[in-house]
C-alpha atoms as a PDB file:
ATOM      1  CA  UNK A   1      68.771   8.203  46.300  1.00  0.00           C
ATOM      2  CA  UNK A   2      70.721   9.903  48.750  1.00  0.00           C
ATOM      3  CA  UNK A   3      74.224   9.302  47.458  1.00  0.00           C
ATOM      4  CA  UNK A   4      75.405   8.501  43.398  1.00  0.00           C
ATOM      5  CA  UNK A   5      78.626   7.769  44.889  1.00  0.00           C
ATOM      6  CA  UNK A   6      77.745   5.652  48.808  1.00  0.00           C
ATOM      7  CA  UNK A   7      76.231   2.717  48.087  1.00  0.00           C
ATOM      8  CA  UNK A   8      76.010   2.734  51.863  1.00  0.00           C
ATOM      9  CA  UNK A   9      74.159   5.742  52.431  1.00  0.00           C
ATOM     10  CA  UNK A  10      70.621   4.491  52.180  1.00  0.00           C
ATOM     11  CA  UNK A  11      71.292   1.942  54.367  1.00  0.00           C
ATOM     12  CA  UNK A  12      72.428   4.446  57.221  1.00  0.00           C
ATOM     13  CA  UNK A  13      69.090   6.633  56.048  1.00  0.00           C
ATOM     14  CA  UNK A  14      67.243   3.432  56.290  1.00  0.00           C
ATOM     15  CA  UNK A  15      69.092   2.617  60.085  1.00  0.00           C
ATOM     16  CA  UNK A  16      68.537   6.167  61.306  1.00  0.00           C
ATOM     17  CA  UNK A  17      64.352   6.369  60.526  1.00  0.00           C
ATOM     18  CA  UNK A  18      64.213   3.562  62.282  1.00  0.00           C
ATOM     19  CA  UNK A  19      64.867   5.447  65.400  1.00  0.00           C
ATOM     20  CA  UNK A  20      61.046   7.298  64.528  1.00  0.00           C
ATOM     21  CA  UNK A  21      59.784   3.305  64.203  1.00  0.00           C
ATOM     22  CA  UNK A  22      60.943   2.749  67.514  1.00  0.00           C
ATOM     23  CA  UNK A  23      60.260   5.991  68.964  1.00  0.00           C
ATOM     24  CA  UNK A  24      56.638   5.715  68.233  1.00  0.00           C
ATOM     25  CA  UNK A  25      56.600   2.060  69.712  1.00  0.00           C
ATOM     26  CA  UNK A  26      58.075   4.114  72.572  1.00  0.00           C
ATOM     27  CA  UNK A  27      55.518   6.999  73.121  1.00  0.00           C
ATOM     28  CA  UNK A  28      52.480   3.711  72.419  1.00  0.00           C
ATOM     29  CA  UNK A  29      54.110   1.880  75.456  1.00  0.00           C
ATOM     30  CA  UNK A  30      54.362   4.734  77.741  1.00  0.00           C
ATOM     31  CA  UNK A  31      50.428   6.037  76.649  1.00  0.00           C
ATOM     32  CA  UNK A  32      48.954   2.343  77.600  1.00  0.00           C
ATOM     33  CA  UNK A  33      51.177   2.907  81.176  1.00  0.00           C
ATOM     34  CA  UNK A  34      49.383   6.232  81.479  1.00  0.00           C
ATOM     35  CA  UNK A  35      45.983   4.983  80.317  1.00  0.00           C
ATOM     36  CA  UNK A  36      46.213   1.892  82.901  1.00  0.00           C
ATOM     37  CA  UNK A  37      47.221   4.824  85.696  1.00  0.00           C
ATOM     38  CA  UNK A  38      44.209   7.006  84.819  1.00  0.00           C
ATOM     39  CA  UNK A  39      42.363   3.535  84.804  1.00  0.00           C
ATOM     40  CA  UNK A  40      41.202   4.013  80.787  1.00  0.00           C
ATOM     41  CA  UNK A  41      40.752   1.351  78.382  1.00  0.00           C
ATOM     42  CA  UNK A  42      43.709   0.107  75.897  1.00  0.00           C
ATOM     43  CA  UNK A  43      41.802  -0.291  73.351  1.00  0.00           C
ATOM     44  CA  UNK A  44      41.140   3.890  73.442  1.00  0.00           C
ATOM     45  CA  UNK A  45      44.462   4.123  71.905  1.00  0.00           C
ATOM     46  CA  UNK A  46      43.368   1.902  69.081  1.00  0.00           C
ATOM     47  CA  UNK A  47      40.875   3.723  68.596  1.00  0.00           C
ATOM     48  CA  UNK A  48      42.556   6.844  68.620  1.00  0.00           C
ATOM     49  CA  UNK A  49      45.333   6.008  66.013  1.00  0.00           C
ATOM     50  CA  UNK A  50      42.823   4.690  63.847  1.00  0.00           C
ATOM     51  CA  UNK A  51      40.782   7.775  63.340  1.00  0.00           C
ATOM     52  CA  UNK A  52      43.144  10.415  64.147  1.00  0.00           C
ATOM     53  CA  UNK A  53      45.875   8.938  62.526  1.00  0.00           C
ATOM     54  CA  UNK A  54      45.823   8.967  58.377  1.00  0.00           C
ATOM     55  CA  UNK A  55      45.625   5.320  57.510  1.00  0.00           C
ATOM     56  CA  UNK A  56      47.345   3.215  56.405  1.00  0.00           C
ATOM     57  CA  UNK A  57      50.228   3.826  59.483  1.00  0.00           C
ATOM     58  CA  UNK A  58      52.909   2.330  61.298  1.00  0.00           C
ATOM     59  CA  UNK A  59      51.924   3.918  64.265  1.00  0.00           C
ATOM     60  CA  UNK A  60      48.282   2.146  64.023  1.00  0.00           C
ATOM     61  CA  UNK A  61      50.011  -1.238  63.129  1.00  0.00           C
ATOM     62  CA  UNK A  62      51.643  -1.149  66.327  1.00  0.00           C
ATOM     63  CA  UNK A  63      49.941   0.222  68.653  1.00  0.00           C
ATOM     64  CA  UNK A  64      47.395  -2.873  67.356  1.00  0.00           C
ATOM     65  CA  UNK A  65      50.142  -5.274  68.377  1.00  0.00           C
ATOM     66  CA  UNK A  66      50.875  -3.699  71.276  1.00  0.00           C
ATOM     67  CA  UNK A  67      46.928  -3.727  72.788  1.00  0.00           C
ATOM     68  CA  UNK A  68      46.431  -6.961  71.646  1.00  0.00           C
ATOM     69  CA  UNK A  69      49.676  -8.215  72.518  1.00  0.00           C
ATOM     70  CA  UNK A  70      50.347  -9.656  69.948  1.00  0.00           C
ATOM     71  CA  UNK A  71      54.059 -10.432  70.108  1.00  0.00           C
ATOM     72  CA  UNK A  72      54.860 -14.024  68.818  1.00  0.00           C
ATOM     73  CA  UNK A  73      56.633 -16.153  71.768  1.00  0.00           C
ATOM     74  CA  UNK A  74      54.703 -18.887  70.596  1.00  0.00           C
ATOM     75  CA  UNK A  75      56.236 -20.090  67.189  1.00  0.00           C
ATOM     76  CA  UNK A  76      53.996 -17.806  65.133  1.00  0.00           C
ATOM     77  CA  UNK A  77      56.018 -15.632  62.436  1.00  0.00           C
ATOM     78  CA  UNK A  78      56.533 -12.069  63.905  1.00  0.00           C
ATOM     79  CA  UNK A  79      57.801  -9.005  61.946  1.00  0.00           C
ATOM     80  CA  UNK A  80      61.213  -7.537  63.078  1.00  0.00           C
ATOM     81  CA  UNK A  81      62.487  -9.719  65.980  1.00  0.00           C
ATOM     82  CA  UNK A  82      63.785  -8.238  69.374  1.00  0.00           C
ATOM     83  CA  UNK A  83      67.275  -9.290  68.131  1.00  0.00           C
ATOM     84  CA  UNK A  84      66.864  -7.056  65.048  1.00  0.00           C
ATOM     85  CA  UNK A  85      65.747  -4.425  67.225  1.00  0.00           C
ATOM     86  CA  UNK A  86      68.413  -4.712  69.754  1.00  0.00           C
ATOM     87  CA  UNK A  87      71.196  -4.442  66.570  1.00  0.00           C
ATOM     88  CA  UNK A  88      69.550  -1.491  65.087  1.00  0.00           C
ATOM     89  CA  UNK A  89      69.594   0.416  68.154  1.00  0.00           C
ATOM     90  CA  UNK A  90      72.873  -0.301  68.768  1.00  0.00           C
ATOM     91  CA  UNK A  91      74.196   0.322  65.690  1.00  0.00           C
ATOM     92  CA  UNK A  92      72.569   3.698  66.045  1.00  0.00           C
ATOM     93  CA  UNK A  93      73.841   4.405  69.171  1.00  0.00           C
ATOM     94  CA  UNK A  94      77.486   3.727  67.847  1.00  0.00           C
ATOM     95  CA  UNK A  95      76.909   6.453  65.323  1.00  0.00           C
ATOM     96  CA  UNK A  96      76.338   9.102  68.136  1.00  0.00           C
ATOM     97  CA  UNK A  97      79.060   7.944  69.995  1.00  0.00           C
ATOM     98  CA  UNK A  98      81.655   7.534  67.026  1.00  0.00           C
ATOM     99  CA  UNK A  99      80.339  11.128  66.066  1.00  0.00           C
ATOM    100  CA  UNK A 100      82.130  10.214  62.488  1.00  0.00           C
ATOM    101  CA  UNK A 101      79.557  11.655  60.449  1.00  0.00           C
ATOM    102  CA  UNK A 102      79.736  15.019  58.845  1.00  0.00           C
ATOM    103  CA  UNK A 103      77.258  17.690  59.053  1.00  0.00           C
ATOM    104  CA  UNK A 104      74.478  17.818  57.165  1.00  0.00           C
ATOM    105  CA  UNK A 105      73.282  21.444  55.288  1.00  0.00           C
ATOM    106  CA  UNK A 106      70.842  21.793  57.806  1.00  0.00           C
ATOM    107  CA  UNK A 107      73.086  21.388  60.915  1.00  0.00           C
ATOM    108  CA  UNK A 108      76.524  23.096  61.453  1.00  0.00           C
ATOM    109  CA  UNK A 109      77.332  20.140  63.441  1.00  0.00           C
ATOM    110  CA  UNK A 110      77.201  16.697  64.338  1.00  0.00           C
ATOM    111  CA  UNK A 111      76.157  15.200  67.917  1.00  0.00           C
ATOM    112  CA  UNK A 112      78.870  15.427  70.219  1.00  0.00           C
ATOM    113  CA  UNK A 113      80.299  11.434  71.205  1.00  0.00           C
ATOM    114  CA  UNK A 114      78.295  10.204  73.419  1.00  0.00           C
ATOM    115  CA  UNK A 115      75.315  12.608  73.284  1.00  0.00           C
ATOM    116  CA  UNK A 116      72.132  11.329  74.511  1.00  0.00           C
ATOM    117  CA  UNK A 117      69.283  10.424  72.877  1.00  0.00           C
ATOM    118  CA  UNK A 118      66.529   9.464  75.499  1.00  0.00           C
ATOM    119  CA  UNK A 119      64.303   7.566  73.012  1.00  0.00           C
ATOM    120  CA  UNK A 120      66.781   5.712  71.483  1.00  0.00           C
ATOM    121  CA  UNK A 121      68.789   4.513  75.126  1.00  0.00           C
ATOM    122  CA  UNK A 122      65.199   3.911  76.661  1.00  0.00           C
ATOM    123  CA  UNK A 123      63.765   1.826  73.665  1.00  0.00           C
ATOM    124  CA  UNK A 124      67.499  -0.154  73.942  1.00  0.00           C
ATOM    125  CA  UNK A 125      67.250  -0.178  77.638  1.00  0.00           C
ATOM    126  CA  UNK A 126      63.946  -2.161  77.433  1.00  0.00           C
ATOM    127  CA  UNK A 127      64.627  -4.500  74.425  1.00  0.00           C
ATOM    128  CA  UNK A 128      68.148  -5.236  75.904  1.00  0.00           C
ATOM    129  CA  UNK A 129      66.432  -6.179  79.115  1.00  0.00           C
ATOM    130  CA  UNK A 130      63.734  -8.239  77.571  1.00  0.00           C
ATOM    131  CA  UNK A 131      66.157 -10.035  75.784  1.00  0.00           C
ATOM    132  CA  UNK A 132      68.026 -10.674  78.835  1.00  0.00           C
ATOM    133  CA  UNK A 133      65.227 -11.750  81.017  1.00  0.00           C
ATOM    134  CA  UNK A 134      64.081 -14.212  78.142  1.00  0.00           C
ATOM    135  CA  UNK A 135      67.246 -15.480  78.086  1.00  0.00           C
ATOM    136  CA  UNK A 136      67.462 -16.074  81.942  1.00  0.00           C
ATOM    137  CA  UNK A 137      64.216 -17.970  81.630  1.00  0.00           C
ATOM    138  CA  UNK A 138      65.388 -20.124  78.782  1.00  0.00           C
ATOM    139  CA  UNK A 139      62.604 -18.528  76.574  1.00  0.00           C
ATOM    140  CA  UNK A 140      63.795 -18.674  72.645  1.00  0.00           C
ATOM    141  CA  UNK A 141      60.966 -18.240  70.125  1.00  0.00           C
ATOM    142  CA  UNK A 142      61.324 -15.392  68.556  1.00  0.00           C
ATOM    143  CA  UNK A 143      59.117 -12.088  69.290  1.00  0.00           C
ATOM    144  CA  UNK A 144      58.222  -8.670  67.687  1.00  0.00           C
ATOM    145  CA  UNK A 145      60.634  -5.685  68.401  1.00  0.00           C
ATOM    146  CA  UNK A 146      57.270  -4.288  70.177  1.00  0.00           C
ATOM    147  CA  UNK A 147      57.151  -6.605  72.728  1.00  0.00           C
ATOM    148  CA  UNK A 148      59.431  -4.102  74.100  1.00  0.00           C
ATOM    149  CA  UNK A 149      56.135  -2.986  76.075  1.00  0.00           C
ATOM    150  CA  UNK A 150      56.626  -6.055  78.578  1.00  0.00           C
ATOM    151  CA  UNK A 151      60.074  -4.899  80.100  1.00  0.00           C
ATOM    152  CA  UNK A 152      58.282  -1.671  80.231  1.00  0.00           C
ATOM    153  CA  UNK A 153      55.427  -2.711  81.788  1.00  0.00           C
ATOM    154  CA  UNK A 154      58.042  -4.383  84.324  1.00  0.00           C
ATOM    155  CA  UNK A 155      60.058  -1.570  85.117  1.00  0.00           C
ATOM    156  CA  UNK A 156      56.899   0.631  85.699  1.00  0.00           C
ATOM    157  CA  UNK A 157      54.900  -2.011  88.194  1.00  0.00           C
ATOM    158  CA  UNK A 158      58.274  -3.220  90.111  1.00  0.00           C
END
């Protein structure tokens, strides 16, 4: 319980560890770029969050999808959707750049408006542009946040 008295603070909590969620989906994407440049195998990094990692973890879960590729697309249930994804981040980002909240005891401050946060504007960058190429190409089954890794992959090849 963060707050007797904000009903809405563990939902902001909740919102703003998301960001590690996504930031980890993040550093897995840009690892399988660097492991296809230094012509390794994907399934290394499964291999390496598996027994490096404590288990059970996030971090494991999706780097699994992201190997496999397993991202829905075809009608098969998928966990958090792009479209969650995209309204997390955003709503994230619109705490940094309302700035509204009050410092915590273990910063003096809050984040300036505006200030960046290169995770969270890169993860956004690439969901929001997945989204919009799906949607360009008529494409409307839903598909895990993590497929993320395909406007990634795009960007980095193009």
């Amino acid at each position: 319980v963060l707050s007797e008295s904000d009903a809405g603070a563990s939902a902001l909590y909740k919102l703003c560890t998301n960001l590690m969620v996504y930031g980890f989906g993040q550093v897995l994407g840009e690892t399988l770029l660097l492991l296809d440049a230094a012509g390794l195998p994907r399934d290394s990094l499964r291999d390496w969050t598996s027994h490096v990692l404590p288990a059970p973890n996030l971090v494991d879960l999706y780097c699994d999808k992201m190997v496999s590729r397993s991202f829905g697309g075809d009608g098969r249930p998928v966990g958090a959707a792009l479209e969650v994804a995209q309204k997390d981040l955003r709503l994230m980002r619109g705490l940094v750049d309302e700035a509204g909240g009050s410092s915590s005891n273990s910063s003096p401050d809050p984040p300036r408006p505006g200030a960046p946060l290169p995770v969270l504007d890169g993860v956004l960058g690439e969901v929001s542009g997945l989204l919009d190429a799906r949607a360009a190409r008529g494409e409307e089954a839903p598909m895990d946040w993590s497929a993320f890794l395909l406007e990634l992959e795009a960007r980095a090849t193009s």
